[in-house]
Structure formats: structure tokens, C-alpha cells
PDB file of N, CA and C in Angstrom:
ATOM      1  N   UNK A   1      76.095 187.802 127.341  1.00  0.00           N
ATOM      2  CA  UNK A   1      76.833 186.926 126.443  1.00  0.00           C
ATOM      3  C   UNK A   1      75.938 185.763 126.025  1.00  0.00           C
ATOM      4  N   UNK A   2      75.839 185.554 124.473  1.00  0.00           N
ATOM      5  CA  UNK A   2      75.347 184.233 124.345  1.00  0.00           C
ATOM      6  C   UNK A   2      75.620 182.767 124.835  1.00  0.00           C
ATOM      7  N   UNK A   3      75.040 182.125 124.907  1.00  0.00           N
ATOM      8  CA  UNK A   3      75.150 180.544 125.175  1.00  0.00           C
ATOM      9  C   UNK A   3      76.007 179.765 124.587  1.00  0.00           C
ATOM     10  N   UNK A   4      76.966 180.683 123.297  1.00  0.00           N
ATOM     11  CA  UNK A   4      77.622 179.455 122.500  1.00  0.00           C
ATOM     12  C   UNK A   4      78.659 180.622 121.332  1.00  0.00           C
ATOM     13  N   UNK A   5      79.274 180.415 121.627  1.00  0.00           N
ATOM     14  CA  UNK A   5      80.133 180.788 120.579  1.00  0.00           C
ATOM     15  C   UNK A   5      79.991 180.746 119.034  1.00  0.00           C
ATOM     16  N   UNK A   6      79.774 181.791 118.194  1.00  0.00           N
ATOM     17  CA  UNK A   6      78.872 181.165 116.990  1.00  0.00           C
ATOM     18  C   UNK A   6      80.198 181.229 115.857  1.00  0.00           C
ATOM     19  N   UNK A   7      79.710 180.801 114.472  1.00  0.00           N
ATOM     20  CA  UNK A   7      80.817 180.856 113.682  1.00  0.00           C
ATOM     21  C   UNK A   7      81.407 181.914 113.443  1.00  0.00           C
ATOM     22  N   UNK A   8      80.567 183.143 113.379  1.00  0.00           N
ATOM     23  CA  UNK A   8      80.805 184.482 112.971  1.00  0.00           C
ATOM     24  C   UNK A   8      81.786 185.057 113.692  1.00  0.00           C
ATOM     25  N   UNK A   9      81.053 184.749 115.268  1.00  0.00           N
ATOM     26  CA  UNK A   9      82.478 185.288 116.331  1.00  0.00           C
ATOM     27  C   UNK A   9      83.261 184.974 116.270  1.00  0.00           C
ATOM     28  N   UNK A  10      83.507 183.090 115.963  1.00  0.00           N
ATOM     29  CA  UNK A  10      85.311 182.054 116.067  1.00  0.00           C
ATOM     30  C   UNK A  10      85.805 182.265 115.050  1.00  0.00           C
ATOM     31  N   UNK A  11      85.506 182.731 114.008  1.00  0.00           N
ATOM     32  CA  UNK A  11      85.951 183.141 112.678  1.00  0.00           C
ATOM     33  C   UNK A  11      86.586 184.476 113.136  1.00  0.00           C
ATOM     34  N   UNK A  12      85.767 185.498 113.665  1.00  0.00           N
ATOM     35  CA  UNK A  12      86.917 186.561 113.721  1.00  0.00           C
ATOM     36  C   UNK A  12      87.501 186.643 114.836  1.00  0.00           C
ATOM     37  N   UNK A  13      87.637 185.923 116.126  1.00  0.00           N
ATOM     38  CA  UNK A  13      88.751 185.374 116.860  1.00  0.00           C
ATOM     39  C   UNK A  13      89.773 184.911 116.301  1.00  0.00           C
ATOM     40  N   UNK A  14      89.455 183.961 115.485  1.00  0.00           N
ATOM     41  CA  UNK A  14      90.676 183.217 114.835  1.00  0.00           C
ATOM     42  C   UNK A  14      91.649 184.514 113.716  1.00  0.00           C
ATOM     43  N   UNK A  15      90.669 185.350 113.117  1.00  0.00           N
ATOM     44  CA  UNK A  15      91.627 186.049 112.255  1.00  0.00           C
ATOM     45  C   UNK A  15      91.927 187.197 113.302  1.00  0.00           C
ATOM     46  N   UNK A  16      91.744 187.946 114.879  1.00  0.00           N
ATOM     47  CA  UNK A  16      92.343 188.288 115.296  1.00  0.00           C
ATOM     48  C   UNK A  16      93.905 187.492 115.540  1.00  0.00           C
ATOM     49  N   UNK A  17      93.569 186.234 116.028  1.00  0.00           N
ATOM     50  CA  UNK A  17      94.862 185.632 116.603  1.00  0.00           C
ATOM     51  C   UNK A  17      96.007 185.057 115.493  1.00  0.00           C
ATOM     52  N   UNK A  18      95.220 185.340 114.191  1.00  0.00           N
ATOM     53  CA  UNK A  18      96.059 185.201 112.990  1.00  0.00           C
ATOM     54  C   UNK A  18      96.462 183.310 113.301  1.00  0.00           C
ATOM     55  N   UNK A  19      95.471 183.295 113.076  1.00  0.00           N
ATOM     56  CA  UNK A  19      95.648 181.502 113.106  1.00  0.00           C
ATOM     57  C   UNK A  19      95.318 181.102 111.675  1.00  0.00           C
ATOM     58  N   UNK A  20      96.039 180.027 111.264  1.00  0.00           N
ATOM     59  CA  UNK A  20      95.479 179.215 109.677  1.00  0.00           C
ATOM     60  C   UNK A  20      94.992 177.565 110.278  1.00  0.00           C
ATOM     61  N   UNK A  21      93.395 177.791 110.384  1.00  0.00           N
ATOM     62  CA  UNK A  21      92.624 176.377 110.759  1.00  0.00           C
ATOM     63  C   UNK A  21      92.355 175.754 109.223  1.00  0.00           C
ATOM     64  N   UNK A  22      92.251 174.416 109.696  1.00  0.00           N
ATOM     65  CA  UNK A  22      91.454 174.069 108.532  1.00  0.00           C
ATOM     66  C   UNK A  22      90.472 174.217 108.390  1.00  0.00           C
ATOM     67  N   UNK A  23      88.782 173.315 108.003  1.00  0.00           N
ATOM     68  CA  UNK A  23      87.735 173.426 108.599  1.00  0.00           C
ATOM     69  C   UNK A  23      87.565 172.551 109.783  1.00  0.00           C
ATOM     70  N   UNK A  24      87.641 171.512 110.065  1.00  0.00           N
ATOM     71  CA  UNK A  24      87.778 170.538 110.675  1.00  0.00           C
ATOM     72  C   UNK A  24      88.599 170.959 111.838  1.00  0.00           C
ATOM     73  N   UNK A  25      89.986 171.685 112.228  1.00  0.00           N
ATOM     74  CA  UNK A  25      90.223 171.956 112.807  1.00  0.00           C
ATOM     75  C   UNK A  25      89.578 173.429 113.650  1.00  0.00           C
ATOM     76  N   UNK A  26      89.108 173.459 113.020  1.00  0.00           N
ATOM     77  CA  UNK A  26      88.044 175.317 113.215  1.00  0.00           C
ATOM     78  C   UNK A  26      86.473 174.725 113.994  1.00  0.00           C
ATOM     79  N   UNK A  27      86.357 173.608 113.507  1.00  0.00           N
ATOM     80  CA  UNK A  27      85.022 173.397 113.836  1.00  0.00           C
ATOM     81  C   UNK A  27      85.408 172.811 115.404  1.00  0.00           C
ATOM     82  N   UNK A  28      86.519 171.408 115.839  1.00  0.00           N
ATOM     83  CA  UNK A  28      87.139 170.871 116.711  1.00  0.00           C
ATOM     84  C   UNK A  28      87.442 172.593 117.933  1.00  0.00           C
ATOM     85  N   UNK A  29      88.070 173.202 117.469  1.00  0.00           N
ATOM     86  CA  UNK A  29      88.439 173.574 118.508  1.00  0.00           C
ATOM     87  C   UNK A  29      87.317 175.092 119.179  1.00  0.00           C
ATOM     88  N   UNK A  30      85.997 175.117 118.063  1.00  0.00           N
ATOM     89  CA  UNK A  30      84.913 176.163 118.612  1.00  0.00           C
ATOM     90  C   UNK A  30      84.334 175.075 119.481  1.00  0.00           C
ATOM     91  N   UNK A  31      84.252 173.957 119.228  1.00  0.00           N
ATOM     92  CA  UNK A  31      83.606 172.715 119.813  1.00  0.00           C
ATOM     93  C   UNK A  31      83.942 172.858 121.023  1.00  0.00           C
ATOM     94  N   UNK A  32      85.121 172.879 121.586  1.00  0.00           N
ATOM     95  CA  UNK A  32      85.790 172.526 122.640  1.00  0.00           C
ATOM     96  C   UNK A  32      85.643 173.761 123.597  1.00  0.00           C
ATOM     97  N   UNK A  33      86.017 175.489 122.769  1.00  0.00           N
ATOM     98  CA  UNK A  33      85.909 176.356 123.518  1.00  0.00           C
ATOM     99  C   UNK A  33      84.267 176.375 123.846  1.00  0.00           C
ATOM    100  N   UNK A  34      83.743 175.692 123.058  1.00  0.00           N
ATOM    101  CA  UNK A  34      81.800 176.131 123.374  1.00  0.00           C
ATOM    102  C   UNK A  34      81.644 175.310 124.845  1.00  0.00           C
ATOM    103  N   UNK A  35      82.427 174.157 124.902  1.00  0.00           N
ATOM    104  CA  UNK A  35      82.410 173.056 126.134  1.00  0.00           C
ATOM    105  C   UNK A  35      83.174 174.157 126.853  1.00  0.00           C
ATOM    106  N   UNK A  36      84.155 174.552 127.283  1.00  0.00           N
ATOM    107  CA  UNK A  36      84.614 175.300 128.021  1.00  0.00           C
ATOM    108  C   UNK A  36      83.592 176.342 129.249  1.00  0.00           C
ATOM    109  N   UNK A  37      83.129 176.798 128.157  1.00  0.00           N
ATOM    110  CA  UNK A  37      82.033 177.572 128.471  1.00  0.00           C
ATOM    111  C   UNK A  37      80.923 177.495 129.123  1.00  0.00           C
ATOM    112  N   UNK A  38      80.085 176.212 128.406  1.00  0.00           N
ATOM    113  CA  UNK A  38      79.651 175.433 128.998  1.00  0.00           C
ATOM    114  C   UNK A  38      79.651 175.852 130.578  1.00  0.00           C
ATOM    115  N   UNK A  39      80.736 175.230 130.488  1.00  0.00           N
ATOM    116  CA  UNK A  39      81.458 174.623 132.340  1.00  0.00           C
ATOM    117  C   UNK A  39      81.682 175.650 133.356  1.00  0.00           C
ATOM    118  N   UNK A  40      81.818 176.701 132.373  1.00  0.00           N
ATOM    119  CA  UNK A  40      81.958 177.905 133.259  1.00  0.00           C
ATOM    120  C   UNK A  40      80.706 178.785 133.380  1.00  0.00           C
ATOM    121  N   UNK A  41      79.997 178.398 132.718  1.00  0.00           N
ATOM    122  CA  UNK A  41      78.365 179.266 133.100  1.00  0.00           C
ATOM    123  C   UNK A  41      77.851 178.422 133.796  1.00  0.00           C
ATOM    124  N   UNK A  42      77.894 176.694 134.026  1.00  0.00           N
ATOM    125  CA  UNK A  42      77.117 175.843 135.370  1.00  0.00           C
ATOM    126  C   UNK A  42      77.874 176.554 136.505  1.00  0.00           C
ATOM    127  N   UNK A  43      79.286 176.957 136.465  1.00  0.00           N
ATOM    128  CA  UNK A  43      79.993 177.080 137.798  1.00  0.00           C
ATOM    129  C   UNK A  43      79.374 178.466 138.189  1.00  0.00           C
ATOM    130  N   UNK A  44      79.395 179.113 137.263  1.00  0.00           N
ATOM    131  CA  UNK A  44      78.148 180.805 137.790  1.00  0.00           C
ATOM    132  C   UNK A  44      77.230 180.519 138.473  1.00  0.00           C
ATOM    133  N   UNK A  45      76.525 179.482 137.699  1.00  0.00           N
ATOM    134  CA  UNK A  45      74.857 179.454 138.544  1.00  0.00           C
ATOM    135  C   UNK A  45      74.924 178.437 139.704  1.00  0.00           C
ATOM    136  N   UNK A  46      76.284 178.525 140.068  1.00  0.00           N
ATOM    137  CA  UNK A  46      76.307 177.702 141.793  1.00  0.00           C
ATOM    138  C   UNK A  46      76.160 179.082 142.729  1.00  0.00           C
ATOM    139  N   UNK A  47      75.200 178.562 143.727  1.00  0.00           N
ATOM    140  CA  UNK A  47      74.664 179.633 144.036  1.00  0.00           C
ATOM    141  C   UNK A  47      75.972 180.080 145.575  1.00  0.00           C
ATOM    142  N   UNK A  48      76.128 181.103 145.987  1.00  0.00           N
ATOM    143  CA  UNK A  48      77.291 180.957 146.841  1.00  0.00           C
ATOM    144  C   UNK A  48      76.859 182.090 147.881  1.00  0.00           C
ATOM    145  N   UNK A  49      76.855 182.412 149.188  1.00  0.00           N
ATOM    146  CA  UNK A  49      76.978 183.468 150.044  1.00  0.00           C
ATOM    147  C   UNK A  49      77.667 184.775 149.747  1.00  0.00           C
ATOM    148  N   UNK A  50      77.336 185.641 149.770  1.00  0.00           N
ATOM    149  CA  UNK A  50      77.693 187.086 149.624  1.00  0.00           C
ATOM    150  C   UNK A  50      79.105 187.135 150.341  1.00  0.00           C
ATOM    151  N   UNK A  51      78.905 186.320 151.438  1.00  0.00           N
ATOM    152  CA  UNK A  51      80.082 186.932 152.124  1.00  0.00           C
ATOM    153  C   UNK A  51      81.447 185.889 151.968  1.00  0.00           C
ATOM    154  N   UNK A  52      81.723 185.316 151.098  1.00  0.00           N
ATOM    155  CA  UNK A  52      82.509 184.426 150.372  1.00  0.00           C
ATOM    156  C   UNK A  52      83.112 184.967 150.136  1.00  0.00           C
ATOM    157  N   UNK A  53      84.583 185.043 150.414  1.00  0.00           N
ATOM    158  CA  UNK A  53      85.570 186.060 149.908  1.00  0.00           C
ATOM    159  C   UNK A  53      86.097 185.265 148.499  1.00  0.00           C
ATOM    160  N   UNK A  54      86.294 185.938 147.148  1.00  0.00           N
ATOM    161  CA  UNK A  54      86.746 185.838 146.071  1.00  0.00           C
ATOM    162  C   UNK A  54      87.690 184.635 146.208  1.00  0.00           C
ATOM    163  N   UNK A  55      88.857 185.146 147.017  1.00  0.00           N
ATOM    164  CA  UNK A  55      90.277 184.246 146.797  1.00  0.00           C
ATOM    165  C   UNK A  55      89.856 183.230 147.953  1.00  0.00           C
ATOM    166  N   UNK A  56      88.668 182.644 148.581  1.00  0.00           N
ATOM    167  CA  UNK A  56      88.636 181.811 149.378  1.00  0.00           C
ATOM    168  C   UNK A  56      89.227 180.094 148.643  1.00  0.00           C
ATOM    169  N   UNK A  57      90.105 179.647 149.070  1.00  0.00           N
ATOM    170  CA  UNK A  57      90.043 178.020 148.547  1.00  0.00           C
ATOM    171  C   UNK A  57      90.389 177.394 150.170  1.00  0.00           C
ATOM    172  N   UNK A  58      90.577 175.915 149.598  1.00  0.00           N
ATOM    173  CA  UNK A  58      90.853 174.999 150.526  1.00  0.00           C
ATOM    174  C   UNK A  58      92.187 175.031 151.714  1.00  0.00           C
ATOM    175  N   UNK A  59      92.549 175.573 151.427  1.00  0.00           N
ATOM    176  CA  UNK A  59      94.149 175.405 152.356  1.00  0.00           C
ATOM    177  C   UNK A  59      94.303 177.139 153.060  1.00  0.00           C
ATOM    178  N   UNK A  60      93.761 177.755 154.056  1.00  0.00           N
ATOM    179  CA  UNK A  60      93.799 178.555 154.543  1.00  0.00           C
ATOM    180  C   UNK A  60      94.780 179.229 154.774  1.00  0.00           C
ATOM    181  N   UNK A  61      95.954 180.470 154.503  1.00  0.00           N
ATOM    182  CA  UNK A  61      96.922 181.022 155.156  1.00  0.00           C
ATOM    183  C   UNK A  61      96.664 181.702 156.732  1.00  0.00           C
ATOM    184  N   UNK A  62      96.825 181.012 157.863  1.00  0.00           N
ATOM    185  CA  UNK A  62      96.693 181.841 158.757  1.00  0.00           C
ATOM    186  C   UNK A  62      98.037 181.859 159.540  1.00  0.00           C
ATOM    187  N   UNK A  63      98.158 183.227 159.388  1.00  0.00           N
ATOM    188  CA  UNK A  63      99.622 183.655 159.739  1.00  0.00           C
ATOM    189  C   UNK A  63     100.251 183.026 161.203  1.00  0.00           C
ATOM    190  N   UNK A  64      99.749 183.019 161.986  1.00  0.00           N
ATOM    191  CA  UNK A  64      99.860 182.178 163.186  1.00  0.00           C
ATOM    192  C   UNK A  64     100.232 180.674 163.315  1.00  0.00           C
ATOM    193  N   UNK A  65      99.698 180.125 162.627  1.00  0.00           N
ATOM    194  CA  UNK A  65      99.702 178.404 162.169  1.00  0.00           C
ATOM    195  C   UNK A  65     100.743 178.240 160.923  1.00  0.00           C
ATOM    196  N   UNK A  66     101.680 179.077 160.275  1.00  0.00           N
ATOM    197  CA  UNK A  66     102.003 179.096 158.928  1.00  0.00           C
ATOM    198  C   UNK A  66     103.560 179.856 159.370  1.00  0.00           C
ATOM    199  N   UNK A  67     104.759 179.001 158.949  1.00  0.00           N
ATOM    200  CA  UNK A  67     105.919 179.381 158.594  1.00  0.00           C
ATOM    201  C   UNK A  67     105.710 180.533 157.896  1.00  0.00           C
ATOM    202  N   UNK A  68     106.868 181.693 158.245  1.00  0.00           N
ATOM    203  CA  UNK A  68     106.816 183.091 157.262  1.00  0.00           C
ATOM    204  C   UNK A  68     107.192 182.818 156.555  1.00  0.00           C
ATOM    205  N   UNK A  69     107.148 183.432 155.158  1.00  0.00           N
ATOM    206  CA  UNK A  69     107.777 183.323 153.647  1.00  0.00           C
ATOM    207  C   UNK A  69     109.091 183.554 154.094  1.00  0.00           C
ATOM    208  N   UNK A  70     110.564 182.963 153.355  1.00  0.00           N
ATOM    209  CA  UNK A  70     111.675 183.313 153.923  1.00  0.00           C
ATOM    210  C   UNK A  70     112.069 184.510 152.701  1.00  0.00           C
ATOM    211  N   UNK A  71     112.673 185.210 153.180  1.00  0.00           N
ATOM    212  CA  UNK A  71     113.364 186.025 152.680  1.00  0.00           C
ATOM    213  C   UNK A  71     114.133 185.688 151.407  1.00  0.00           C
ATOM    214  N   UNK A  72     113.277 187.010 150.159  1.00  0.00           N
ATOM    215  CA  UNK A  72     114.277 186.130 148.689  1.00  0.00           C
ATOM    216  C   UNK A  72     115.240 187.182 148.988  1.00  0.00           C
ATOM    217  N   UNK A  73     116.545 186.191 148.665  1.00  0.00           N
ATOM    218  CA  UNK A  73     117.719 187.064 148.401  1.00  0.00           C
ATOM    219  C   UNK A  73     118.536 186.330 147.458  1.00  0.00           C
ATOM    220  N   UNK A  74     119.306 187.157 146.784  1.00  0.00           N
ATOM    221  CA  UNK A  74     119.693 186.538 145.669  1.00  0.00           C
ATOM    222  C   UNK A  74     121.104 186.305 145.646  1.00  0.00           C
ATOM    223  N   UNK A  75     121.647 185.033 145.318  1.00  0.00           N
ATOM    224  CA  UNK A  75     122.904 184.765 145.625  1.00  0.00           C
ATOM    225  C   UNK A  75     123.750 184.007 144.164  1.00  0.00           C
ATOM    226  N   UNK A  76     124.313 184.791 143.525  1.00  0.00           N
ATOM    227  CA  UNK A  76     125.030 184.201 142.307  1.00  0.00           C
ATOM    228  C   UNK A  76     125.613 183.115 142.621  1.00  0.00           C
ATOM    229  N   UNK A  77     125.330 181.942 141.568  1.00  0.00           N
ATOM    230  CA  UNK A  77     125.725 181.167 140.818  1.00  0.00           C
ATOM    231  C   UNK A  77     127.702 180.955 140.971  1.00  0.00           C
ATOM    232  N   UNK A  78     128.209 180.254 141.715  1.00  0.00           N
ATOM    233  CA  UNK A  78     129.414 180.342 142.248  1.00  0.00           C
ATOM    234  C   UNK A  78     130.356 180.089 140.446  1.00  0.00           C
ATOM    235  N   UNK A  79     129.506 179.096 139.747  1.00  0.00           N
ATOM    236  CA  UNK A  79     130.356 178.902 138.773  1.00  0.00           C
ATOM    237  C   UNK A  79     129.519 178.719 137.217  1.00  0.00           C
ATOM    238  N   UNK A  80     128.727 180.063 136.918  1.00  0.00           N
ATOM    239  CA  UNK A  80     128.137 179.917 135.825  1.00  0.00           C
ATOM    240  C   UNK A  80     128.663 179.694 134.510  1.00  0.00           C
ATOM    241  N   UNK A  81     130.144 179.361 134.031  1.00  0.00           N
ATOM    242  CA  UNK A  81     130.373 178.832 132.927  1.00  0.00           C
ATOM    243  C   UNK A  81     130.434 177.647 132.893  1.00  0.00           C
ATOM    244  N   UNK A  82     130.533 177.067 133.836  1.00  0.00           N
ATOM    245  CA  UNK A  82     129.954 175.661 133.844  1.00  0.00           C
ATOM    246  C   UNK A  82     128.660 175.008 133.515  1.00  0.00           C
ATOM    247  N   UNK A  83     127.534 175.767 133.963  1.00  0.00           N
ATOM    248  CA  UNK A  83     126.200 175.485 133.148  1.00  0.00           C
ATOM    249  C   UNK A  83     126.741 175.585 132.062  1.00  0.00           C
ATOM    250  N   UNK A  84     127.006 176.964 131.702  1.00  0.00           N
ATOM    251  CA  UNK A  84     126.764 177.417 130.012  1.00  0.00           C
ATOM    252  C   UNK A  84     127.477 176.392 129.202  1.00  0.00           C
ATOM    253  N   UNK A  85     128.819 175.893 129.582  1.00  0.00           N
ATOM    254  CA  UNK A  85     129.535 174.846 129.111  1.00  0.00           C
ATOM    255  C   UNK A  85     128.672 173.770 128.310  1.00  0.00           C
ATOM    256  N   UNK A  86     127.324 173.268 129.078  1.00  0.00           N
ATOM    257  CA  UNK A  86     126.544 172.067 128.500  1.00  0.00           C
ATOM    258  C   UNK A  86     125.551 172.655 128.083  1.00  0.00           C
ATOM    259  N   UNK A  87     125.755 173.731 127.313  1.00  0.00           N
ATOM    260  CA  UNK A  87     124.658 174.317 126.002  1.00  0.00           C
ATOM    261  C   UNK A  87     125.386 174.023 125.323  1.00  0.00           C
ATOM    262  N   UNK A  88     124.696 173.415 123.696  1.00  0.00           N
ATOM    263  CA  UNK A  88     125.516 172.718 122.681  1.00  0.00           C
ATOM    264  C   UNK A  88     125.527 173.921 122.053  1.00  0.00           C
ATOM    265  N   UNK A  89     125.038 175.096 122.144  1.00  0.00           N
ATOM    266  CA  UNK A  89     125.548 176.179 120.848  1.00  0.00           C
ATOM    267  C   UNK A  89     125.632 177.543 121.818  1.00  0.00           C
ATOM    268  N   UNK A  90     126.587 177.885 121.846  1.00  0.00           N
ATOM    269  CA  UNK A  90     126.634 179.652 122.300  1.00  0.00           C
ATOM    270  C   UNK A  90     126.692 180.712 121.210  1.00  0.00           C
ATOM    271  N   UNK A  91     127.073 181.811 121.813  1.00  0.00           N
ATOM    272  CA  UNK A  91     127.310 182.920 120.852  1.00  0.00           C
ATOM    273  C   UNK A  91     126.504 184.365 122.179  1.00  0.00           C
ATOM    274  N   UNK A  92     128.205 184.840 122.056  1.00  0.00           N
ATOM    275  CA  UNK A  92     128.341 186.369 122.954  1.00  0.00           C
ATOM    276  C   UNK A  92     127.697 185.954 123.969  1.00  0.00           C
ATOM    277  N   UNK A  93     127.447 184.621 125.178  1.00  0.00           N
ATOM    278  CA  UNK A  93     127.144 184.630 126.340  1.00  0.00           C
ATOM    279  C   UNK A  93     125.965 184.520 126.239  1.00  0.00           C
ATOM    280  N   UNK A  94     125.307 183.850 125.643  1.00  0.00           N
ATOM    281  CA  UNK A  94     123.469 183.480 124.729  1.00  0.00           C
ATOM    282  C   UNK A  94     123.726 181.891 124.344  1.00  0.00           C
ATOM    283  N   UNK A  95     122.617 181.445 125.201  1.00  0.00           N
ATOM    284  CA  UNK A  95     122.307 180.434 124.808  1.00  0.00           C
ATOM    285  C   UNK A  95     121.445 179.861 123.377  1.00  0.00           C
ATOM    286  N   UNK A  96     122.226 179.299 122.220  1.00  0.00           N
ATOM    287  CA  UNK A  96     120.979 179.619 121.011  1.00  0.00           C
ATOM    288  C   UNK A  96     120.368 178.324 120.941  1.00  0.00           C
ATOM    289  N   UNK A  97     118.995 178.283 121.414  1.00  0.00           N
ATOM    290  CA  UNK A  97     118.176 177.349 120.729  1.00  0.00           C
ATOM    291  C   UNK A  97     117.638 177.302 119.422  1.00  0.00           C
ATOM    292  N   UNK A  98     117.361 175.565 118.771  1.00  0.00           N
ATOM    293  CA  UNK A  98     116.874 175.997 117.408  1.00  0.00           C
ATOM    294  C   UNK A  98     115.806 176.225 117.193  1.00  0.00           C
ATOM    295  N   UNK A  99     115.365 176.775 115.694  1.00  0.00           N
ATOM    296  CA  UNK A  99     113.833 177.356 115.803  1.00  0.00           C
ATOM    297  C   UNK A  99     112.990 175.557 115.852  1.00  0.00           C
ATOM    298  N   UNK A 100     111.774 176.311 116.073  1.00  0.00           N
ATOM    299  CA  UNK A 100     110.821 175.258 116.281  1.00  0.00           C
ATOM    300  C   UNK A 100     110.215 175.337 114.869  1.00  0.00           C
ATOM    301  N   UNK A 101     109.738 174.199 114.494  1.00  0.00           N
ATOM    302  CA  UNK A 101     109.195 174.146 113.388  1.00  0.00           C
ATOM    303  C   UNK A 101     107.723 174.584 113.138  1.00  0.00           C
ATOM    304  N   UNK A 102     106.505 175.336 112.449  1.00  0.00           N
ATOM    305  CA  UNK A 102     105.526 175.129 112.679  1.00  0.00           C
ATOM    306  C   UNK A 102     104.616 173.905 112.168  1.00  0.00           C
ATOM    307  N   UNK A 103     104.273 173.694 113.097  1.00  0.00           N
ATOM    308  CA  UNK A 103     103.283 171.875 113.108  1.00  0.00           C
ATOM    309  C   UNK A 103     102.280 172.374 112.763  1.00  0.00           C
ATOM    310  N   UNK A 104     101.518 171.348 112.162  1.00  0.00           N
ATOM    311  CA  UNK A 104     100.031 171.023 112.040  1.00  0.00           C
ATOM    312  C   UNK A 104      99.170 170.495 113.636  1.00  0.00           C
ATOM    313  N   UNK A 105      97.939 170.734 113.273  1.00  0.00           N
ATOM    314  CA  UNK A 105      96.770 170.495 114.923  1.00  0.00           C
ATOM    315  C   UNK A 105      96.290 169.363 114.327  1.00  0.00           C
ATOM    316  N   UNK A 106      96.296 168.304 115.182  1.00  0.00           N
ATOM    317  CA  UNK A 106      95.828 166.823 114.463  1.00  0.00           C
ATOM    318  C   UNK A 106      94.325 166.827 115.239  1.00  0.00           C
TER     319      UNK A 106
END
């Protein structure tokens, strides 16, 4: 993989993801994914032991020292028309939210 994301590629990223940039907004956000990147090819070249397990982080599960997961079980809702009650719009047991508008990227 190259070092940088070039126009050619963010150009046809963007018309995969069917996005409408401006230029300014096209240039801002290759900017940002190129920084991204960046950050994630210094974190590659940290050099690490073979024997590093993948999912290793800070807070260890060891089953011995560690409460068991409790048991999901699922227990209805004693009085669900009462939520639904403080939705300002229903229809057939559906909560309807309104549409969202599409915004501009400042």
C-alpha cells in the first residue's frame, strides 16, 4: 500500500460511497484519512514479540480473579404501553421518527 491516499483513489472511494463533496470538503477529509493512516503505519512499525497474543490489552480476564458473566435471560417489560405512551407519534405499534434532514460538512 502506498504512503498516502492519492486523489485518484479518494475520488473513486467517494463515488463508491456515493458521497456529493465539495472541493474543499474532498480535499479536508483525504487530509484527515491520509493522517489516519499516518498513525496507523507508525503503530505497525512498533516493533512487538512474536509471542504477543493479538487480543492482549491492559485489564486481563483471568477466570479465577473475575466474577462469571451472569446469565442473559430475558424478562419482558411488565408494562410496555407505557413507554410507547411517551412516543409523540405511533402507528400499528411503531414508533415513527421524523426524517432527518440531509446537512452540509462544514
Amino acid at each position: 500500500m502506498s504512503d498516502q491516499i492519492t486523489i485518484e483513489v479518494f475520488n473513486h472511494l467517494v463515488g463508491l460511497a456515493a458521497l456529493e463533496l465539495t472541493e474543499e470538503q474532498a480535499e479536508y477529509l483525504r487530509k484527515q484519512l491520509n493522517n489516519q493512516l499516518k498513525v496507523i503505519q507508525e503503530l505497525k512499525a512498533i516493533p512487538l514479540d512474536e509471542n504477543v497474543p493479538i487480543s492482549l490489552h491492559g485489564v486481563p480476564y483471568e477466570k479465577e480473579n473475575s466474577v462469571a458473566p451472569r446469565e442473559d435471560i430475558w424478562k419482558p417489560y411488565p408494562d410496555p404501553e407505557a413507554i410507547l405512551a411517551q412516543a409523540p407519534q405511533m402507528e400499528d405499534g411503531y414508533i415513527i421518527v421524523p426524517d432527518i434532514p440531509h446537512t452540509t460538512l462544514k
